[in-house]
PDB file of N, CA and C in Angstrom:
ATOM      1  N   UNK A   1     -19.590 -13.113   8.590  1.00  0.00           N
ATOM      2  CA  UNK A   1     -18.303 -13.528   9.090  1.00  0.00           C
ATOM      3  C   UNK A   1     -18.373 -14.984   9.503  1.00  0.00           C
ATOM      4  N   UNK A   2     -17.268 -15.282   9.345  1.00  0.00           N
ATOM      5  CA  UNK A   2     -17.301 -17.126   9.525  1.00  0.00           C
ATOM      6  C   UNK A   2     -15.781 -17.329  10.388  1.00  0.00           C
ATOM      7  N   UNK A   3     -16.063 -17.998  11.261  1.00  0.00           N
ATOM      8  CA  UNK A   3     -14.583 -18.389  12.156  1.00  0.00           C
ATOM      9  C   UNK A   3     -14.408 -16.504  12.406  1.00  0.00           C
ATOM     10  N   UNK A   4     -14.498 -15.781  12.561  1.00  0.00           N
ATOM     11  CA  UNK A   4     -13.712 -14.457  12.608  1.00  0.00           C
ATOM     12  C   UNK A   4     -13.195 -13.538  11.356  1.00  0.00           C
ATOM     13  N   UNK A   5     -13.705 -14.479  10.128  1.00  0.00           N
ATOM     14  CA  UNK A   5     -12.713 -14.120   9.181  1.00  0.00           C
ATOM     15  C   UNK A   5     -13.891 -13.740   8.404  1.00  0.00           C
ATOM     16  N   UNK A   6     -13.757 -12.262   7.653  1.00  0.00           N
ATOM     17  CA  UNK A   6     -14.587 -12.107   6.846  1.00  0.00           C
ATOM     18  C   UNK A   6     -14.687 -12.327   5.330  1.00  0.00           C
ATOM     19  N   UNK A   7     -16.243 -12.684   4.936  1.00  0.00           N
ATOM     20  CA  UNK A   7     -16.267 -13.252   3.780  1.00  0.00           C
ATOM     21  C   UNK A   7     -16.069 -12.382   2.645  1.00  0.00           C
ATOM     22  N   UNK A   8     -15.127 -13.248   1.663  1.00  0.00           N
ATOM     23  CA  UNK A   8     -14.208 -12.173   0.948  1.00  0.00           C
ATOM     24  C   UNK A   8     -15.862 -11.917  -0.312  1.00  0.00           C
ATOM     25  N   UNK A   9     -16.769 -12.559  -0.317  1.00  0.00           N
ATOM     26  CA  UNK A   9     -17.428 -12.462  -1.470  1.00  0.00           C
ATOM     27  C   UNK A   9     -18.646 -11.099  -1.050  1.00  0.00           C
ATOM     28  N   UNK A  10     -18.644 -11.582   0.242  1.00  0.00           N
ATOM     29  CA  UNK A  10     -19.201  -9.633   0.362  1.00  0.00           C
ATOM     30  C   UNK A  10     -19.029  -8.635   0.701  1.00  0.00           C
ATOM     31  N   UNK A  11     -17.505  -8.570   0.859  1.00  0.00           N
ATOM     32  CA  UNK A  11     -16.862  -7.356   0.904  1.00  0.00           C
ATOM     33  C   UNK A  11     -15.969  -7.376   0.265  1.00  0.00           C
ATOM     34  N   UNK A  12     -15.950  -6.302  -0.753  1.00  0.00           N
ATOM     35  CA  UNK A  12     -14.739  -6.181  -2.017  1.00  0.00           C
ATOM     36  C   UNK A  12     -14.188  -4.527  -1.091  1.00  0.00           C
ATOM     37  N   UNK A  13     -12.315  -4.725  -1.377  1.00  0.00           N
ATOM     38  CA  UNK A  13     -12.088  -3.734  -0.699  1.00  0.00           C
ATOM     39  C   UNK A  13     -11.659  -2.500  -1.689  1.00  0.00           C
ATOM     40  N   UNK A  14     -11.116  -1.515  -1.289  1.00  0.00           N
ATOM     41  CA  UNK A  14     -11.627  -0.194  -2.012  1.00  0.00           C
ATOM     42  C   UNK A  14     -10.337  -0.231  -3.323  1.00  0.00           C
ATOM     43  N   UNK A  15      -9.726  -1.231  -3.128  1.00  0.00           N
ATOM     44  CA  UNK A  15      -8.429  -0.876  -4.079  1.00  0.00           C
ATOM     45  C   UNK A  15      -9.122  -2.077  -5.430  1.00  0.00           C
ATOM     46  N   UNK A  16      -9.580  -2.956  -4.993  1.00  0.00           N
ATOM     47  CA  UNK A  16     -10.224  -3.704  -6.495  1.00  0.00           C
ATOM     48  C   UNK A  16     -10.533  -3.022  -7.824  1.00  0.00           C
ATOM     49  N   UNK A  17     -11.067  -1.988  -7.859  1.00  0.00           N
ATOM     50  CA  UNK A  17     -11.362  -1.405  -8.924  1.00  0.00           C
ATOM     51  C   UNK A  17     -10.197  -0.927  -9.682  1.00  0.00           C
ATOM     52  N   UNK A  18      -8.797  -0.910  -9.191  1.00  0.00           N
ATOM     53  CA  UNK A  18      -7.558  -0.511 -10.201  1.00  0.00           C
ATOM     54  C   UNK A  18      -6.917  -1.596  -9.913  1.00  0.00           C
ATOM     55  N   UNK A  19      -7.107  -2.903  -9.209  1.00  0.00           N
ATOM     56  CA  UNK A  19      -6.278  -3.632  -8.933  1.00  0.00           C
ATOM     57  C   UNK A  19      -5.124  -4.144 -10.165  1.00  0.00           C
ATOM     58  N   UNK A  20      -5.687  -4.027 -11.181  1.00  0.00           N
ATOM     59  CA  UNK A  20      -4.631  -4.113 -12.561  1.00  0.00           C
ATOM     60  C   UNK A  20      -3.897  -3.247 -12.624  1.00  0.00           C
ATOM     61  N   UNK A  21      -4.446  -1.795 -12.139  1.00  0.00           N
ATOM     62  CA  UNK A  21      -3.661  -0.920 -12.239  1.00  0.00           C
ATOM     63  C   UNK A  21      -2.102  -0.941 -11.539  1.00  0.00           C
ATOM     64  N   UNK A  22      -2.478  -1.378 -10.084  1.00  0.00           N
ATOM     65  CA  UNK A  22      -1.749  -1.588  -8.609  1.00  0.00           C
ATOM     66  C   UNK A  22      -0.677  -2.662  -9.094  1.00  0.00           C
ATOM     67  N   UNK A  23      -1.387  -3.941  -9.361  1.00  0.00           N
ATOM     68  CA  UNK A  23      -0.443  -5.102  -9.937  1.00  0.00           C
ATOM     69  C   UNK A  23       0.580  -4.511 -11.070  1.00  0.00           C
ATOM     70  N   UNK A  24       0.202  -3.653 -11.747  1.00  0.00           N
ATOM     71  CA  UNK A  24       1.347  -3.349 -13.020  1.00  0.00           C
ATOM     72  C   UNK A  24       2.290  -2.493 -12.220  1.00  0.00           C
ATOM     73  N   UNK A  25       2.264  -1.619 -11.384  1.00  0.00           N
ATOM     74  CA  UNK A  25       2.699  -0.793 -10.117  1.00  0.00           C
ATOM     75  C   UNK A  25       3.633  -1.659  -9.801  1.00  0.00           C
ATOM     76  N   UNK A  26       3.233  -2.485  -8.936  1.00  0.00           N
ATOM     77  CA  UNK A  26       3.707  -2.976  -7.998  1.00  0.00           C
ATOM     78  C   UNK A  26       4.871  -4.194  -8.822  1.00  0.00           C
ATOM     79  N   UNK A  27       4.775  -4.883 -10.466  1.00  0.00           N
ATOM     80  CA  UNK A  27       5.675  -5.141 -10.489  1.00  0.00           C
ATOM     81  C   UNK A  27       7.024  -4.832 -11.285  1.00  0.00           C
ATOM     82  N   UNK A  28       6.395  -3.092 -11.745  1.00  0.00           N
ATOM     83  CA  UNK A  28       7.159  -2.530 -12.082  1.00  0.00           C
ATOM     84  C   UNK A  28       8.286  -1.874 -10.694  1.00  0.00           C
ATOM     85  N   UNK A  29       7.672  -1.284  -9.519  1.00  0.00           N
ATOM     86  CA  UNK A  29       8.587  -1.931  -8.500  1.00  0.00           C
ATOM     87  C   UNK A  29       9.858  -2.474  -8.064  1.00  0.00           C
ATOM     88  N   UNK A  30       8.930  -3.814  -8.101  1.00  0.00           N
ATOM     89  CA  UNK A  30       9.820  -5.280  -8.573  1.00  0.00           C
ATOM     90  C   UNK A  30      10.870  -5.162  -9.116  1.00  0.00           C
ATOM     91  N   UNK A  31      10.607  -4.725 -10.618  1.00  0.00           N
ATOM     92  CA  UNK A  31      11.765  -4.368 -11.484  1.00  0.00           C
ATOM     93  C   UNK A  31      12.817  -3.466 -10.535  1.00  0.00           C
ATOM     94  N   UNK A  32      12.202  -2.518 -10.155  1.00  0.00           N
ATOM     95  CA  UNK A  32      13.155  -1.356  -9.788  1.00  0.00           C
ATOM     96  C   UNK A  32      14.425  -2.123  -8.494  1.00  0.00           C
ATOM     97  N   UNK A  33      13.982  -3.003  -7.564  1.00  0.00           N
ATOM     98  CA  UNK A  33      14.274  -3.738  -6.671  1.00  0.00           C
ATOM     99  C   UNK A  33      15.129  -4.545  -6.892  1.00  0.00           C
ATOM    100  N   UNK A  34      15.007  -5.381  -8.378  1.00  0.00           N
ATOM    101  CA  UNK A  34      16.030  -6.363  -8.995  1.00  0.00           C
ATOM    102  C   UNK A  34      17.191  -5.073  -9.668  1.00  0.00           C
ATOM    103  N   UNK A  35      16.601  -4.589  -9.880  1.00  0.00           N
ATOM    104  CA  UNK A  35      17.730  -3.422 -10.568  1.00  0.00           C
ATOM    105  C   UNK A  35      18.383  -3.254  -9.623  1.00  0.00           C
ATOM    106  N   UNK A  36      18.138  -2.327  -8.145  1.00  0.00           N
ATOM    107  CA  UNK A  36      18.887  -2.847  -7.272  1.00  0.00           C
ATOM    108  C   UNK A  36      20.240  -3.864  -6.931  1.00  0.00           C
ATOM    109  N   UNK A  37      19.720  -4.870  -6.645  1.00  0.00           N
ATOM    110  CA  UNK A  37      20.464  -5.821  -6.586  1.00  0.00           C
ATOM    111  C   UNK A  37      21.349  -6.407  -7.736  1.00  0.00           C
ATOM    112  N   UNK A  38      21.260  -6.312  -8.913  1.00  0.00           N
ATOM    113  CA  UNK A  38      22.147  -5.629 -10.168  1.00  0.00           C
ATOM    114  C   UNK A  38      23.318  -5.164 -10.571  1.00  0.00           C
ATOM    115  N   UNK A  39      22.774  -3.806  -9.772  1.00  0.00           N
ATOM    116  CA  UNK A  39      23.352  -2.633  -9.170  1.00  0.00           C
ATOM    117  C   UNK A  39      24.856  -3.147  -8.789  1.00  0.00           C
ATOM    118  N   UNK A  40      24.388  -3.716  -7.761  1.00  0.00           N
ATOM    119  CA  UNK A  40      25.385  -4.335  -6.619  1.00  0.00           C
ATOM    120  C   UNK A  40      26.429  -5.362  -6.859  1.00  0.00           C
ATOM    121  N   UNK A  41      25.682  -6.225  -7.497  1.00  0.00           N
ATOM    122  CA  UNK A  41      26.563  -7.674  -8.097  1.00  0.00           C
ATOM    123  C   UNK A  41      27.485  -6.587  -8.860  1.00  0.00           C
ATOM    124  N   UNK A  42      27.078  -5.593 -10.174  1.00  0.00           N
ATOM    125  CA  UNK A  42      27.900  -4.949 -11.156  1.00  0.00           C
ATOM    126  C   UNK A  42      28.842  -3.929 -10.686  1.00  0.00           C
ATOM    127  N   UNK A  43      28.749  -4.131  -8.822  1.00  0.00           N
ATOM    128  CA  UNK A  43      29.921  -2.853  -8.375  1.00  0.00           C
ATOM    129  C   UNK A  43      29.388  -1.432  -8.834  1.00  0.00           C
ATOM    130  N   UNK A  44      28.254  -1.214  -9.175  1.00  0.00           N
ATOM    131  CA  UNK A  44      27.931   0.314  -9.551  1.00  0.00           C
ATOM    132  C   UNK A  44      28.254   1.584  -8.519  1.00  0.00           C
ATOM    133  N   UNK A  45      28.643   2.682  -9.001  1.00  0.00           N
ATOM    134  CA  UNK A  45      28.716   3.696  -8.171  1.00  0.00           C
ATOM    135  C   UNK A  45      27.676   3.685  -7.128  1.00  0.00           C
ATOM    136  N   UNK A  46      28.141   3.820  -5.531  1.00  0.00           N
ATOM    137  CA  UNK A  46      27.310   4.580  -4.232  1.00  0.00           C
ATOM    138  C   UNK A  46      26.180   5.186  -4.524  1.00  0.00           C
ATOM    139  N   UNK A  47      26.865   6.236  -5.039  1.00  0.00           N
ATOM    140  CA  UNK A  47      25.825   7.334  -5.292  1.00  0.00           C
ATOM    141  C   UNK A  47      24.575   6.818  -6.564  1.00  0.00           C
ATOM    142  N   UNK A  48      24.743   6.422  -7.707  1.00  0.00           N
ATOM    143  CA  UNK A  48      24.164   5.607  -8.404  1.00  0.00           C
ATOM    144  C   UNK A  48      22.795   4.668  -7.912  1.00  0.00           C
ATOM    145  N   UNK A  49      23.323   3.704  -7.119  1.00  0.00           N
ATOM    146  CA  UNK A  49      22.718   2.730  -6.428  1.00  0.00           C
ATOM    147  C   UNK A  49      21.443   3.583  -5.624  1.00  0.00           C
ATOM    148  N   UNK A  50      21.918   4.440  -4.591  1.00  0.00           N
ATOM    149  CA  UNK A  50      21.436   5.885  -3.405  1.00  0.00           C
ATOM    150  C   UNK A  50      20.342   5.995  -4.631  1.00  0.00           C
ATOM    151  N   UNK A  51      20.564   6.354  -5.806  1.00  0.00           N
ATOM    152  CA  UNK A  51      19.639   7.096  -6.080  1.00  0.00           C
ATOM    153  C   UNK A  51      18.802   6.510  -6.917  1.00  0.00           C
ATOM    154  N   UNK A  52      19.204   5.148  -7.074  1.00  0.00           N
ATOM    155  CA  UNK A  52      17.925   4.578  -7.434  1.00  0.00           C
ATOM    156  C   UNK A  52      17.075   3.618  -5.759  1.00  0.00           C
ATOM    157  N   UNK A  53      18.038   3.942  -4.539  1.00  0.00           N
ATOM    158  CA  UNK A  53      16.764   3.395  -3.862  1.00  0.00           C
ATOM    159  C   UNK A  53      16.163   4.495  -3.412  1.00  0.00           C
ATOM    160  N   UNK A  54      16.450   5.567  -3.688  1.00  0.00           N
ATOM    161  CA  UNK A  54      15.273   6.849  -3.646  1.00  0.00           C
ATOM    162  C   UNK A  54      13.997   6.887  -4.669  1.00  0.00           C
ATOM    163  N   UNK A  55      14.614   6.566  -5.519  1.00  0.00           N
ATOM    164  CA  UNK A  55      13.382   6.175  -6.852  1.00  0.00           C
ATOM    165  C   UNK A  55      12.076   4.818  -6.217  1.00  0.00           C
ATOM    166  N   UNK A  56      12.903   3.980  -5.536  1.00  0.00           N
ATOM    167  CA  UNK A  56      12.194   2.387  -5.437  1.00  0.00           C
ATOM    168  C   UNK A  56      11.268   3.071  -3.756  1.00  0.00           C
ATOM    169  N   UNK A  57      12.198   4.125  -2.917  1.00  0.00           N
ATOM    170  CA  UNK A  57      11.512   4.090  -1.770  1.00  0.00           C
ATOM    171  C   UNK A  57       9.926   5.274  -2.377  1.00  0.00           C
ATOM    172  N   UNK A  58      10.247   6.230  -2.970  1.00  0.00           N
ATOM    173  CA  UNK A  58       9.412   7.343  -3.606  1.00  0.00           C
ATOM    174  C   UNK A  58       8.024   6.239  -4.143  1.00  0.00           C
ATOM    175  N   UNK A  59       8.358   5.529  -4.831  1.00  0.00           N
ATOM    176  CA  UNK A  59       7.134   4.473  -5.726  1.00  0.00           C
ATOM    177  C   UNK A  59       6.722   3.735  -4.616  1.00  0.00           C
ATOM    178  N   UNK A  60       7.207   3.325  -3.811  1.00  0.00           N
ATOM    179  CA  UNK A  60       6.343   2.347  -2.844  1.00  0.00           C
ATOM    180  C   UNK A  60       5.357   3.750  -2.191  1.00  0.00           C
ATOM    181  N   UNK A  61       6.119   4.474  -1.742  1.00  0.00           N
ATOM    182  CA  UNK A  61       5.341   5.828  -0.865  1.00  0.00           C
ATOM    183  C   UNK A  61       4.005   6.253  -1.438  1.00  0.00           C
ATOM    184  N   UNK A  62       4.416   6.357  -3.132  1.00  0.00           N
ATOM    185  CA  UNK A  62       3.266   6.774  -3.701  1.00  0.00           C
ATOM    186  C   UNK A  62       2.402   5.624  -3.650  1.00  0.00           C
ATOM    187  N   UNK A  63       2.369   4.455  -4.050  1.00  0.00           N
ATOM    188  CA  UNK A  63       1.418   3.419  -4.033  1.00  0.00           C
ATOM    189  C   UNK A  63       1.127   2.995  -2.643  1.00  0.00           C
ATOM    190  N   UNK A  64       1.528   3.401  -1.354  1.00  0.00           N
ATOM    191  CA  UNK A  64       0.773   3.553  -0.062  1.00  0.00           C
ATOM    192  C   UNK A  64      -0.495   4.790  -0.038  1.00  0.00           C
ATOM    193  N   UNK A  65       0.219   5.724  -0.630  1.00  0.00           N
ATOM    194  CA  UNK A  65      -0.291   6.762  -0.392  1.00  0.00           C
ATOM    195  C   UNK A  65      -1.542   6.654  -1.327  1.00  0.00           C
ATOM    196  N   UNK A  66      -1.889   5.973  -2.252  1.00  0.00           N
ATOM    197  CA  UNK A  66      -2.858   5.571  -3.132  1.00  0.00           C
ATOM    198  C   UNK A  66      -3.625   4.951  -2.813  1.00  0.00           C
ATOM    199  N   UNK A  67      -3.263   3.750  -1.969  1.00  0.00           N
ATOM    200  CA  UNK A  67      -3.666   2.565  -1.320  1.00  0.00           C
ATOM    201  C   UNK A  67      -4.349   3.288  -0.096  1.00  0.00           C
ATOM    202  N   UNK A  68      -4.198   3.892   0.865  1.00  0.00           N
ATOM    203  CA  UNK A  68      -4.662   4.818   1.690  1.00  0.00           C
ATOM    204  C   UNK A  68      -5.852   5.396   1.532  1.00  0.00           C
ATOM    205  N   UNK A  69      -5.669   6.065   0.541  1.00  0.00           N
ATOM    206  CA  UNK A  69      -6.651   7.176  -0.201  1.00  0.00           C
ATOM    207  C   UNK A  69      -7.735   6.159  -0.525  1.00  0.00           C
ATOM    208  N   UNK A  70      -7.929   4.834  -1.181  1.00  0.00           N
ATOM    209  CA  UNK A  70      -8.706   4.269  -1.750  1.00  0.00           C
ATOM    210  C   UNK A  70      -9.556   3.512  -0.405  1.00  0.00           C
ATOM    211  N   UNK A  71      -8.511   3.141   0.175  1.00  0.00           N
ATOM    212  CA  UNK A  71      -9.134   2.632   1.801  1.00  0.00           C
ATOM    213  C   UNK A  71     -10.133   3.884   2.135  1.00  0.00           C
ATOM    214  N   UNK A  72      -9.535   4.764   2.749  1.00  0.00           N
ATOM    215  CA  UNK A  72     -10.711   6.011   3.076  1.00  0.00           C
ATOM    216  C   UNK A  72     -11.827   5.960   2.666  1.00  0.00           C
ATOM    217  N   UNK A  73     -11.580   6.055   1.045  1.00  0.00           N
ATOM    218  CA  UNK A  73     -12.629   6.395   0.379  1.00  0.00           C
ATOM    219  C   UNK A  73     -13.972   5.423   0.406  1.00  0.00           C
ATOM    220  N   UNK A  74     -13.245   4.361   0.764  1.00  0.00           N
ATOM    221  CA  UNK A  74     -14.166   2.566   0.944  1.00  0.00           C
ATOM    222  C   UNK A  74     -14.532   2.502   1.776  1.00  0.00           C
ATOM    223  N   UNK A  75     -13.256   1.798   1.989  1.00  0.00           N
ATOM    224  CA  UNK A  75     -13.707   1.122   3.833  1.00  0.00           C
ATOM    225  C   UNK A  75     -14.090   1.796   4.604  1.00  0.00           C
ATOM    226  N   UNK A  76     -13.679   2.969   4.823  1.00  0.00           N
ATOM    227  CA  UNK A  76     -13.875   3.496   6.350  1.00  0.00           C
ATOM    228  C   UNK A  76     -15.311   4.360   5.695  1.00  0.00           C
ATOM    229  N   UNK A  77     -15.812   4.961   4.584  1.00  0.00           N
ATOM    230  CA  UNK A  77     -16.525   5.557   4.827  1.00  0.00           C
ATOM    231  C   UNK A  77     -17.933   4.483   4.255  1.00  0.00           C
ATOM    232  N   UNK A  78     -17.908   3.288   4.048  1.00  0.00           N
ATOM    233  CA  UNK A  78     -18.578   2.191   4.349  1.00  0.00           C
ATOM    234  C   UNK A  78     -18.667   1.615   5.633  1.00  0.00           C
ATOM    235  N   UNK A  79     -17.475   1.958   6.714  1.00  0.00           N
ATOM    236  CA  UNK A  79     -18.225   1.512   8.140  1.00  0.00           C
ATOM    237  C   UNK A  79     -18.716   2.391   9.031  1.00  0.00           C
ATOM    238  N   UNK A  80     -18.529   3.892   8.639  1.00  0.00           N
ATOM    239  CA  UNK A  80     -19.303   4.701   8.695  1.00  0.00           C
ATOM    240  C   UNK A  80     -20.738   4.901   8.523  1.00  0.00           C
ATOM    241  N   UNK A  81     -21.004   4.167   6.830  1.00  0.00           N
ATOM    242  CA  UNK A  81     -22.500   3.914   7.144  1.00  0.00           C
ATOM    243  C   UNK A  81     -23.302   3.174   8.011  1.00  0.00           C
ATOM    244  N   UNK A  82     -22.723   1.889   8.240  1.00  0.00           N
ATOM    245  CA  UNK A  82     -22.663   0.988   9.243  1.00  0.00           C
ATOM    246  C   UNK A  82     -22.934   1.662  10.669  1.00  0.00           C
ATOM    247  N   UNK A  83     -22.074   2.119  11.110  1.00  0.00           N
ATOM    248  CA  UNK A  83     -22.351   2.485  12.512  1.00  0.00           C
ATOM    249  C   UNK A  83     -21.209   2.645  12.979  1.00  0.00           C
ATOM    250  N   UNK A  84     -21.296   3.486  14.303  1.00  0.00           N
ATOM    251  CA  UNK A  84     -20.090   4.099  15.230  1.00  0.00           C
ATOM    252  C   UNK A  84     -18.987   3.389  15.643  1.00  0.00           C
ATOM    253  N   UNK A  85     -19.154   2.291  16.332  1.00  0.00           N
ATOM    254  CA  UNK A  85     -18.175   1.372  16.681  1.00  0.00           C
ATOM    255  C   UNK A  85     -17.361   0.619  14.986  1.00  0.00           C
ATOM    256  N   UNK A  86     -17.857   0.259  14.445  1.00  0.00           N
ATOM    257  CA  UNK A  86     -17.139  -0.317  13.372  1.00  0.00           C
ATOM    258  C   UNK A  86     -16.599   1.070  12.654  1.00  0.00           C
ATOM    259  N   UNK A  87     -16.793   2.421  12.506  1.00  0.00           N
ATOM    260  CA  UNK A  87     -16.021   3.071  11.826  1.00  0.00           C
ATOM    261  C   UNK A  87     -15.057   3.584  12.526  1.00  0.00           C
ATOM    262  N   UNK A  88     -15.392   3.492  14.418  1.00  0.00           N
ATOM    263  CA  UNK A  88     -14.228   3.843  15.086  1.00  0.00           C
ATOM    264  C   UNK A  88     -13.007   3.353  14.992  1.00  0.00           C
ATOM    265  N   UNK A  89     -13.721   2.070  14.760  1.00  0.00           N
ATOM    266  CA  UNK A  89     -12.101   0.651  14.241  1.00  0.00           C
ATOM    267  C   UNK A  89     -11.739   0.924  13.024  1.00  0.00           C
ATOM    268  N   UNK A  90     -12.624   1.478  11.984  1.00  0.00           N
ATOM    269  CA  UNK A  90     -11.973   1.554  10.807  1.00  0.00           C
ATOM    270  C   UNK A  90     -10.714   2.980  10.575  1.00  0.00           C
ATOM    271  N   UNK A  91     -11.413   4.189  11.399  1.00  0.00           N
ATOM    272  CA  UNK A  91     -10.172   5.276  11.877  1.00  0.00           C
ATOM    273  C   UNK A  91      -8.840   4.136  12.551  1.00  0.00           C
ATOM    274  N   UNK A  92      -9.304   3.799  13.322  1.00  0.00           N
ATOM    275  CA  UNK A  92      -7.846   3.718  14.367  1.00  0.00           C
ATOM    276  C   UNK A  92      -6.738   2.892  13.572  1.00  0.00           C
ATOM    277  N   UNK A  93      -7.658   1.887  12.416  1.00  0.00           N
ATOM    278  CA  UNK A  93      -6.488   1.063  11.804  1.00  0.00           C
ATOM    279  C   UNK A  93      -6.274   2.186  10.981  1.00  0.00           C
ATOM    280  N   UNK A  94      -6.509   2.897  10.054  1.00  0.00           N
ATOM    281  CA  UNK A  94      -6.074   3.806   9.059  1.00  0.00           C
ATOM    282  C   UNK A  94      -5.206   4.715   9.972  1.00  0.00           C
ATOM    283  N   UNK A  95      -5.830   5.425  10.796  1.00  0.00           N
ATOM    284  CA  UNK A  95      -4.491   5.966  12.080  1.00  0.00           C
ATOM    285  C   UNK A  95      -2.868   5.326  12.258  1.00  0.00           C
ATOM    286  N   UNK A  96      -3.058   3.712  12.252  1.00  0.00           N
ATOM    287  CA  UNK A  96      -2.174   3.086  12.574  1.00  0.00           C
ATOM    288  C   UNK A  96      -1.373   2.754  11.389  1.00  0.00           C
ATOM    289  N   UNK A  97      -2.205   2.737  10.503  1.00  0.00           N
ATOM    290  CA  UNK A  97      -1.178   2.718   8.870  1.00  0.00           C
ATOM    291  C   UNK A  97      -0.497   3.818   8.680  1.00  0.00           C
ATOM    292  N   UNK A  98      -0.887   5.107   8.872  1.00  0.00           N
ATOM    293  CA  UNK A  98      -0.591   6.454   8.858  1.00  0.00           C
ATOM    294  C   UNK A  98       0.511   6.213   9.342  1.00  0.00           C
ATOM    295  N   UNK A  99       0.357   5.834  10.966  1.00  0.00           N
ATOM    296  CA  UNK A  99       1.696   6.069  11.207  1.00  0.00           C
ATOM    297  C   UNK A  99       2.698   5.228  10.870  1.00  0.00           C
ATOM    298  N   UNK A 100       2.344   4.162  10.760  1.00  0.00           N
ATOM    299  CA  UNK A 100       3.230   3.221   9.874  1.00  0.00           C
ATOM    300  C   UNK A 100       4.270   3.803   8.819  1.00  0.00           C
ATOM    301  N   UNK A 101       3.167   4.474   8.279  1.00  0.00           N
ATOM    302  CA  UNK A 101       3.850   4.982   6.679  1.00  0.00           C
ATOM    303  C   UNK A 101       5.097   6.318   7.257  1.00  0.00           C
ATOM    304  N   UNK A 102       4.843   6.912   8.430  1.00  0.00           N
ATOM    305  CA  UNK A 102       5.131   7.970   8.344  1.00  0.00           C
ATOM    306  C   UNK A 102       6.562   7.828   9.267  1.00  0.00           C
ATOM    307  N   UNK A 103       6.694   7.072  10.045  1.00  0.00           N
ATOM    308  CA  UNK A 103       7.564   6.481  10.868  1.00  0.00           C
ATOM    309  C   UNK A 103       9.161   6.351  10.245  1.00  0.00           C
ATOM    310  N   UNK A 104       9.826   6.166  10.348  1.00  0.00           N
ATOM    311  CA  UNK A 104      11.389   6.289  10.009  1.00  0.00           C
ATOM    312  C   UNK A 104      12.589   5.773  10.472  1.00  0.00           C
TER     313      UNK A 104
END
C-alpha cells in the first residue's frame, strides 16, 4: 500500500476474469437506458416505458448480483486467508453492499 491506496498491480479484483464479459453487460445496459430516454422524447405509452425500466432495473440487479458473487468468491475469501481483522472488513463491506442492493 502506498499513500493508503492499494497497489492495483498486486491485487487484481475478483470480477477481472469476465471483465469483457461485464463491459459488454454493462453497455448493453447503456443501450437499454438510451432506449429509455427515446422512449420519452417519442411520447411512448406509460406502461411501455414502466416496462422497459423493469427490464433496465432487473439487468443492473443481475449484474450486482454477479458482481457480489465474484467479490465473495475473491476478495473476501482472500482476506480470509490473510487473517481475521482484514476479512472482518471484508464481511462488513460486502454486508454493506448487500444492503445497499437490497434497500428501496
Amino acid at each position: 500500500m502506498v499513500s493508503g491506496v492499494e497497489d492495483e498491480t498486486e491485487h487484481h479484483h475478483g470480477y477481472i476474469g469476465r471483465k469483457d464479459d461485464h463491459l459488454k453487460r454493462l453497455r448493453r445496459i447503456e443501450g437499454q437506458a438510451r432506449g429509455l430516454q427515446r422512449m420519452v422524447e417519442e411520447e411512448k405509452y406509460c406502461i411501455d416505458i414502466l416496462t422497459q425500466v423493469s427490464a433496465v432495473t432487473s439487468a443492473l440487479q443481475s449484474f450486482s448480483l454477479q458482481l457480489l458473487e465474484e467479490h465473495m468468491n475473491h476478495c473476501v475469501v482472500d482476506a480470509a486467508r490473510v487473517g481475521d481483522a482484514e476479512a472482518k472488513e471484508k464481511v462488513s463491506e460486502a454486508m454493506a453492499a448487500i444492503n445497499r442492493l437490497v434497500r428501496k
